[in-house]
Protein backbone atom coordinates (compact mmCIF):
# COMPACT_ATOMS: atom_id res chain seq x y z
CA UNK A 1 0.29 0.50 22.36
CA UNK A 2 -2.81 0.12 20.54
CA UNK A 3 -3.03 -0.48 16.55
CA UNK A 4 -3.09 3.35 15.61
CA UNK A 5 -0.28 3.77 17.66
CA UNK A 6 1.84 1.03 15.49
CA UNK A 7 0.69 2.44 12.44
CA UNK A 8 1.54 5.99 13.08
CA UNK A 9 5.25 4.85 14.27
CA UNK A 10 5.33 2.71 11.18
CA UNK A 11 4.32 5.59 9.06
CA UNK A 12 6.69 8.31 10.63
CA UNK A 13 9.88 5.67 10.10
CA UNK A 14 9.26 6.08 6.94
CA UNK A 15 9.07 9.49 6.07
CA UNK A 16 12.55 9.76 5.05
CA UNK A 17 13.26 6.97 2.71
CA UNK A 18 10.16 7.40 0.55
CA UNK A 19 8.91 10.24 -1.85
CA UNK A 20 5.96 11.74 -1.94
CA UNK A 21 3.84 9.92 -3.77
CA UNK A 22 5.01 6.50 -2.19
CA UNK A 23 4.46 7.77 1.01
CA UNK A 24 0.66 8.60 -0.39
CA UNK A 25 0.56 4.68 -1.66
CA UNK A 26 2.01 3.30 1.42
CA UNK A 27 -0.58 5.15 3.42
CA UNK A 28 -3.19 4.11 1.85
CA UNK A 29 -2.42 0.34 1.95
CA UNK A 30 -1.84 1.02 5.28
CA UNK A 31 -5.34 2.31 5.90
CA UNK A 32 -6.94 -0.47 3.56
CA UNK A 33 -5.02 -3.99 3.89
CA UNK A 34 -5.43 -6.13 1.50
CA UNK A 35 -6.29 -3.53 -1.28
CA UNK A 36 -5.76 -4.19 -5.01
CA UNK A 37 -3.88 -1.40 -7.19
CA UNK A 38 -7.24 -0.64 -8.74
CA UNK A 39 -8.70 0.38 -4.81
CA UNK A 40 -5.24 1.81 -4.45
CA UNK A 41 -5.55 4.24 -6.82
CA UNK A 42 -9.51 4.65 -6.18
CA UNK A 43 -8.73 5.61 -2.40
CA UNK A 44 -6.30 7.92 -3.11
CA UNK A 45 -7.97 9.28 -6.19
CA UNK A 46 -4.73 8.57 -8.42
CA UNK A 47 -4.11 7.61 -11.77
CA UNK A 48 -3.55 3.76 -12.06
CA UNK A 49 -0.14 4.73 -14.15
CA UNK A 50 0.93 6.71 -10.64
CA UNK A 51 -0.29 3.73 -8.87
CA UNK A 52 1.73 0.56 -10.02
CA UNK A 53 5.28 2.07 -10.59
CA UNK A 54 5.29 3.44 -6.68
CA UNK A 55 3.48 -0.38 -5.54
CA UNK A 56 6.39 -1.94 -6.91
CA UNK A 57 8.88 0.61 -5.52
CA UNK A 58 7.44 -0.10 -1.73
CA UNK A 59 7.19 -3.79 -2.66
CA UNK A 60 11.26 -3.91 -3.66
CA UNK A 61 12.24 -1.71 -0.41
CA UNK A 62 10.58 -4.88 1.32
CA UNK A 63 7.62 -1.78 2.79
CA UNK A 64 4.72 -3.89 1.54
CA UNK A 65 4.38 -7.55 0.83
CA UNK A 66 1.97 -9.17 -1.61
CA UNK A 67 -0.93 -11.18 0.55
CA UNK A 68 -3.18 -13.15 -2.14
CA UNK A 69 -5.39 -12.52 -5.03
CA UNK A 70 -9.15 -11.84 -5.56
CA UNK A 71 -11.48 -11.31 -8.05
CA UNK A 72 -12.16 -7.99 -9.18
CA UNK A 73 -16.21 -7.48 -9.06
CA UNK A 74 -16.17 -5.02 -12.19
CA UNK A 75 -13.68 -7.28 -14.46
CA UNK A 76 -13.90 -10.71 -12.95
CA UNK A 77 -10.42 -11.12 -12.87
CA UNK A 78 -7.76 -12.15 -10.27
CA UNK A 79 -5.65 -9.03 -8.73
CA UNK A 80 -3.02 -9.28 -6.72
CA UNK A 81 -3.59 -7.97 -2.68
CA UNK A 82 -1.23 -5.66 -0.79
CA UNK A 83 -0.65 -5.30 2.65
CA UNK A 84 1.94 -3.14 4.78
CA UNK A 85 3.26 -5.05 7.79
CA UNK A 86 4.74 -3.41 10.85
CA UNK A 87 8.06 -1.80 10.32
CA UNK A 88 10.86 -3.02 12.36
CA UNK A 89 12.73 -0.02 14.08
């Protein structure tokens, strides 16, 4: 089972238990590890305010787990990184 596989059994365990626009969220810090909110909402072409409220959903169901901070290149402050580990089944 290769890393597409994973993530594709990850994703379908989820489908249930999320809403629409979490699911979008988790997919896309699924496809980008270690994205900021900012990216988050720039990958999925989503408003920041649509952004945050679902992040913090996915992070209190335990579906993503904060993973360090960088600095933003445009602001030059520290944001938070998200990543979505491997669900367990």
């Amino acid at each position: 089972m290769n890393y597409l596989d994973t993530s594709l059994e990850a994703w379908k365990s989820i489908q249930g238990t999320l809403n629409k626009r979490q699911r979008q969220v988790y997919k896309i810090i699924q496809d980008h590890p270690l994205c900021s909110d900012k990216e988050i909402a720039s990958f999925g072409e989503i408003p920041i305010n649509q952004v945050t409220p679902r992040r913090g959903e996915l992070q209190k169901k335990e579906r993503i787990i904060y993973a360090g901070c960088k600095t933003d290149p445009t602001t030059g402050r520290q944001v938070r990184l998200w990543f979505a580990p491997k669900q367990k089944h």
